[in-house]
PDB file of N, CA and C in Angstrom:
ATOM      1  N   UNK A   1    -177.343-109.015  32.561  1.00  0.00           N
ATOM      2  CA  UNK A   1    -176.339-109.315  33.564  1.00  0.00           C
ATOM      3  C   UNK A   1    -175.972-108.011  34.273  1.00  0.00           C
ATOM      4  N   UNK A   2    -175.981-108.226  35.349  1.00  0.00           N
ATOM      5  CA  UNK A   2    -175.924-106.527  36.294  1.00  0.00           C
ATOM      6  C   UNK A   2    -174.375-106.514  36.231  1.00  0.00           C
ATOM      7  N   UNK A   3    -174.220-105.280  36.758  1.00  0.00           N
ATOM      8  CA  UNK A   3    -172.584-104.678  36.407  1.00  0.00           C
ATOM      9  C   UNK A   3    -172.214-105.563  38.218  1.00  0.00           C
ATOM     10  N   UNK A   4    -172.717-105.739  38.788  1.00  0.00           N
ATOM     11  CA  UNK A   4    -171.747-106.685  40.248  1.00  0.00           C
ATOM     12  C   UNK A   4    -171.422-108.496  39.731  1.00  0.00           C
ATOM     13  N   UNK A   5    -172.660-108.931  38.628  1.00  0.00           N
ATOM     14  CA  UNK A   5    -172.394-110.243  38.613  1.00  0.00           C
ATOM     15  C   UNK A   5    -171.149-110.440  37.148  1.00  0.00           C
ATOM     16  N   UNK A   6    -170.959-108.957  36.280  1.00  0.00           N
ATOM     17  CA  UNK A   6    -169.799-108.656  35.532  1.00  0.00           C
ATOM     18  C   UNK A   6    -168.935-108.432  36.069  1.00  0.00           C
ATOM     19  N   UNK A   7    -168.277-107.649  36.775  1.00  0.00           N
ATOM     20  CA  UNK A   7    -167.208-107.888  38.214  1.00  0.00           C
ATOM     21  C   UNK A   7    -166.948-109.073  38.943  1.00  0.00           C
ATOM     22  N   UNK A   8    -167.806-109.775  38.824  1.00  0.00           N
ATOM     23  CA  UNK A   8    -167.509-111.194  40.284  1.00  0.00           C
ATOM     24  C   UNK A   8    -166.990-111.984  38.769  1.00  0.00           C
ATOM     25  N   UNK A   9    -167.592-112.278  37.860  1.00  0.00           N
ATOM     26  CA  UNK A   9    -167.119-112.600  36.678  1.00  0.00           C
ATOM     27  C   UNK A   9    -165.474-112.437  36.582  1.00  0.00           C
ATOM     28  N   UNK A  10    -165.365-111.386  36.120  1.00  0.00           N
ATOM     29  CA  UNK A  10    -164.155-110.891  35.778  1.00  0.00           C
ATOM     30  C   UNK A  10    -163.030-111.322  36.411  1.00  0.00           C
ATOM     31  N   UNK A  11    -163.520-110.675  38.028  1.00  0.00           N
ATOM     32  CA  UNK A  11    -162.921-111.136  38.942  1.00  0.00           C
ATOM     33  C   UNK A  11    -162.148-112.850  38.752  1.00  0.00           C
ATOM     34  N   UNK A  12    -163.125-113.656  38.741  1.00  0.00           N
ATOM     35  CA  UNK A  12    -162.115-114.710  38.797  1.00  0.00           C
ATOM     36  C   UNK A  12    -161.851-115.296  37.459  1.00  0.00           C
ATOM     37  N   UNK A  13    -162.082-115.227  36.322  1.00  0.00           N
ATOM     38  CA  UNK A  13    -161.383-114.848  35.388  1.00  0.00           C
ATOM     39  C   UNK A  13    -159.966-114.667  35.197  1.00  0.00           C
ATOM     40  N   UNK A  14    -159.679-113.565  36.140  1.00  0.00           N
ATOM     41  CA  UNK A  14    -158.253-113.023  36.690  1.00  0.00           C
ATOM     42  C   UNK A  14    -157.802-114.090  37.526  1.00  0.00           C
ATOM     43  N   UNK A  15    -158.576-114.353  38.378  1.00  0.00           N
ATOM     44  CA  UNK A  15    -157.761-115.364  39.342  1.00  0.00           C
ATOM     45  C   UNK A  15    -157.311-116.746  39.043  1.00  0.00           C
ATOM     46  N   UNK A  16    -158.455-117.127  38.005  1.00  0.00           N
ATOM     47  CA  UNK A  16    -157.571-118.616  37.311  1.00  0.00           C
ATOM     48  C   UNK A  16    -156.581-118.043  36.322  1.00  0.00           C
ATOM     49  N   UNK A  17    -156.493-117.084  35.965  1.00  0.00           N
ATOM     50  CA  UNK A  17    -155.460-116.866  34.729  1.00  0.00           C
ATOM     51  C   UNK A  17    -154.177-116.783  35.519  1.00  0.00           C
ATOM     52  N   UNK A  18    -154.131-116.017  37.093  1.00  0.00           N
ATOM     53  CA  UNK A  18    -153.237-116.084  37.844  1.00  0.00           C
ATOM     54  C   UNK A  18    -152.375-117.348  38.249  1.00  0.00           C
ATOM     55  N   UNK A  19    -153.779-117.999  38.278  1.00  0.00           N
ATOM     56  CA  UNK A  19    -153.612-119.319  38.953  1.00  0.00           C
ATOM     57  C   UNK A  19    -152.677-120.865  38.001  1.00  0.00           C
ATOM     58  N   UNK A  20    -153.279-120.674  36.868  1.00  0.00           N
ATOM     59  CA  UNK A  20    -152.548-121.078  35.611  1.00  0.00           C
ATOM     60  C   UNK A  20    -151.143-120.973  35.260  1.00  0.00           C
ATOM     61  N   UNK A  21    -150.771-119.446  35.427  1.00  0.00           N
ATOM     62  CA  UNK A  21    -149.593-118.878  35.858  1.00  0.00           C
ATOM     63  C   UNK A  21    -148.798-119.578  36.757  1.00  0.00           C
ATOM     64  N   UNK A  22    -149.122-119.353  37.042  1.00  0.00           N
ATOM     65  CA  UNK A  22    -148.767-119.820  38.525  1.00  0.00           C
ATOM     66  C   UNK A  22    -147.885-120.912  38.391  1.00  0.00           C
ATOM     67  N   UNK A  23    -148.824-122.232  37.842  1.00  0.00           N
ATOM     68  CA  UNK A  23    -148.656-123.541  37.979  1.00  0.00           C
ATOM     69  C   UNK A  23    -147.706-123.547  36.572  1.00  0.00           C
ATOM     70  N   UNK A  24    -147.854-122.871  35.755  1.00  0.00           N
ATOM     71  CA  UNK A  24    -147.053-122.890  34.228  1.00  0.00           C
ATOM     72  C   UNK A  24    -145.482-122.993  35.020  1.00  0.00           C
ATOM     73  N   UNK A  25    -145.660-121.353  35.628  1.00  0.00           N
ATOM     74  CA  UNK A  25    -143.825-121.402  35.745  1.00  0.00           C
ATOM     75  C   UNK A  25    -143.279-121.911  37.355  1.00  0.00           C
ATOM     76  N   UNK A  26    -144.189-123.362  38.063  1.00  0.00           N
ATOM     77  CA  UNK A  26    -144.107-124.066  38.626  1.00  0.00           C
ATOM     78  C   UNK A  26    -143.243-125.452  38.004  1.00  0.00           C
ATOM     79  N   UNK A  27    -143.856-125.481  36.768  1.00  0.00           N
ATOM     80  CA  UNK A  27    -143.690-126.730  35.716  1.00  0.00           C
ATOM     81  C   UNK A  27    -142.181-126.744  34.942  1.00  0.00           C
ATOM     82  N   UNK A  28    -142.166-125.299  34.508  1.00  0.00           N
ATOM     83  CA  UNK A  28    -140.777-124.333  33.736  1.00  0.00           C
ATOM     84  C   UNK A  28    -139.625-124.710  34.894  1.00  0.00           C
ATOM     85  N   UNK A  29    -140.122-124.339  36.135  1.00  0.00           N
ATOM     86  CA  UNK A  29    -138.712-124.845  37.071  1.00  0.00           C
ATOM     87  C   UNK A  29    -138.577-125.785  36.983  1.00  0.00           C
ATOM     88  N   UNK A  30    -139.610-127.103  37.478  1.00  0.00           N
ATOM     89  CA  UNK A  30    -139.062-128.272  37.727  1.00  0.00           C
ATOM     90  C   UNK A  30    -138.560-128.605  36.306  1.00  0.00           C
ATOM     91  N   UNK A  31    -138.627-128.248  35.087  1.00  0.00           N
ATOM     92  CA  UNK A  31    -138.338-129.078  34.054  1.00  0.00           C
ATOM     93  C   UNK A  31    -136.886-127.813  33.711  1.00  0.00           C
ATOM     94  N   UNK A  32    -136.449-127.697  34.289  1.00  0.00           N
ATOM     95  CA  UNK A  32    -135.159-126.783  34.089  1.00  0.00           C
ATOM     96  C   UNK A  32    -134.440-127.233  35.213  1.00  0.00           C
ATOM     97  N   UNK A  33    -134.972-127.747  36.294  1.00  0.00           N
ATOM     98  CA  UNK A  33    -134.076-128.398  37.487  1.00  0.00           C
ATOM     99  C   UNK A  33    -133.783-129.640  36.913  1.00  0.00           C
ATOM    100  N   UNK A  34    -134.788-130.221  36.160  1.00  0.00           N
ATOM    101  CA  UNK A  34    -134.020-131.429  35.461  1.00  0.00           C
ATOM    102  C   UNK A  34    -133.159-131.507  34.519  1.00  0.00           C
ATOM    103  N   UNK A  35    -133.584-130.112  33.915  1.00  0.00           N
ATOM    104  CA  UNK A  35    -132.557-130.654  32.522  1.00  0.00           C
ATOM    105  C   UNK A  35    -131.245-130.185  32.997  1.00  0.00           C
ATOM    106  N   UNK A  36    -130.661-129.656  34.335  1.00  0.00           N
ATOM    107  CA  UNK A  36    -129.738-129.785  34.794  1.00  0.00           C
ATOM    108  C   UNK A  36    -128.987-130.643  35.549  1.00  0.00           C
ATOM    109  N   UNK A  37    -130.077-131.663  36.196  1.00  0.00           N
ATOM    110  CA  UNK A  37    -129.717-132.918  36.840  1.00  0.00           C
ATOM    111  C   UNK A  37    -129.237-133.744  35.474  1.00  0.00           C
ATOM    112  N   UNK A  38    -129.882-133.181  34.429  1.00  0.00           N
ATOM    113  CA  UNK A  38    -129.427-134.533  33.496  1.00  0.00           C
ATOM    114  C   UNK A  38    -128.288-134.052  32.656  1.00  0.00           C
ATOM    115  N   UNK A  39    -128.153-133.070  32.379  1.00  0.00           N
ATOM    116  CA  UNK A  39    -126.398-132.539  32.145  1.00  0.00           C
ATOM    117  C   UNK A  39    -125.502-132.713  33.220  1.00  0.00           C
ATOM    118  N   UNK A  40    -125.741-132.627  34.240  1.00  0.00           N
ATOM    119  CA  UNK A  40    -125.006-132.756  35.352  1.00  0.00           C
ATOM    120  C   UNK A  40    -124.555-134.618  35.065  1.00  0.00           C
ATOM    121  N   UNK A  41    -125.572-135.079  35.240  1.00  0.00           N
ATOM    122  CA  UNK A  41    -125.546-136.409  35.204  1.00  0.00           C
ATOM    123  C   UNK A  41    -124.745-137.253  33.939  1.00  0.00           C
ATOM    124  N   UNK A  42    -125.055-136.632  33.127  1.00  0.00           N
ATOM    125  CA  UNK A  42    -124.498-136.831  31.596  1.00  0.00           C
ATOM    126  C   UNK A  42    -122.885-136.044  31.529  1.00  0.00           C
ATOM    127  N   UNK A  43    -122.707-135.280  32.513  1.00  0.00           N
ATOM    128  CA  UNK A  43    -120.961-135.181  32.210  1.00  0.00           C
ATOM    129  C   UNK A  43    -120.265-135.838  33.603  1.00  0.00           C
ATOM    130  N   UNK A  44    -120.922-136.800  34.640  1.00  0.00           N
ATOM    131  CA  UNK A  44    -120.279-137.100  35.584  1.00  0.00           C
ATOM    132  C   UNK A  44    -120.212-138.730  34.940  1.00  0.00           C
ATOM    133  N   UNK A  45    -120.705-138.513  34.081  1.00  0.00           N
ATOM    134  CA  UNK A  45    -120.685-140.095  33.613  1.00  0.00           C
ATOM    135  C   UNK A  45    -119.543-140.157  32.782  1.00  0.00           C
ATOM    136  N   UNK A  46    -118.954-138.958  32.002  1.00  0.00           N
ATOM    137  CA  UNK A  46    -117.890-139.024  31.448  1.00  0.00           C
ATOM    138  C   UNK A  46    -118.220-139.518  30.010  1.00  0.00           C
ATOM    139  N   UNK A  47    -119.600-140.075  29.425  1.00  0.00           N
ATOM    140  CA  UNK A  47    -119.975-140.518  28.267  1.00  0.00           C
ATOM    141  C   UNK A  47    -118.780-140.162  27.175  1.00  0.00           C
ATOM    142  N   UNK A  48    -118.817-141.223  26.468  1.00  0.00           N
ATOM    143  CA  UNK A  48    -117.856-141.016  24.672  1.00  0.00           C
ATOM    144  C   UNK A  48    -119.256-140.874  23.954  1.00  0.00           C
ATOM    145  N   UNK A  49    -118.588-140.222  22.969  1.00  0.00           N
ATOM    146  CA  UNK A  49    -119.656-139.869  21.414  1.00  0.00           C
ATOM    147  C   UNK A  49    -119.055-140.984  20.769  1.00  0.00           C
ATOM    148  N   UNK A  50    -120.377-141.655  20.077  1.00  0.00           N
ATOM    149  CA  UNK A  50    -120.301-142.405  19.671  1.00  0.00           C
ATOM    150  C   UNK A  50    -119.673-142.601  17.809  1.00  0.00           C
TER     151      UNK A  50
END
């Protein structure tokens, strides 16, 4: 394997790991925007403990 087709390699390697990234703490927000819609939601409701 020549040292340019180890580089182009590498290369995107990096770029899906980026890319993964990416989409991970895409996922981390929306599921932290919810779990605030649903506390939000859960004290406008005024709920009793049961």
């Amino acid at each position: 394997m020549g040292i340019a087709l180890m580089s182009m390699s590498l290369s995107q390697g990096t770029i899906q790991q980026q890319a993964s990234l990416s989409v991970m703490k895409m996922a981390i927000g929306n599921t932290e925007q919810q779990g605030e819609a649903v506390q939000e939601l859960i004290s406008s409701a005024n709920v009793k403990a049961l």
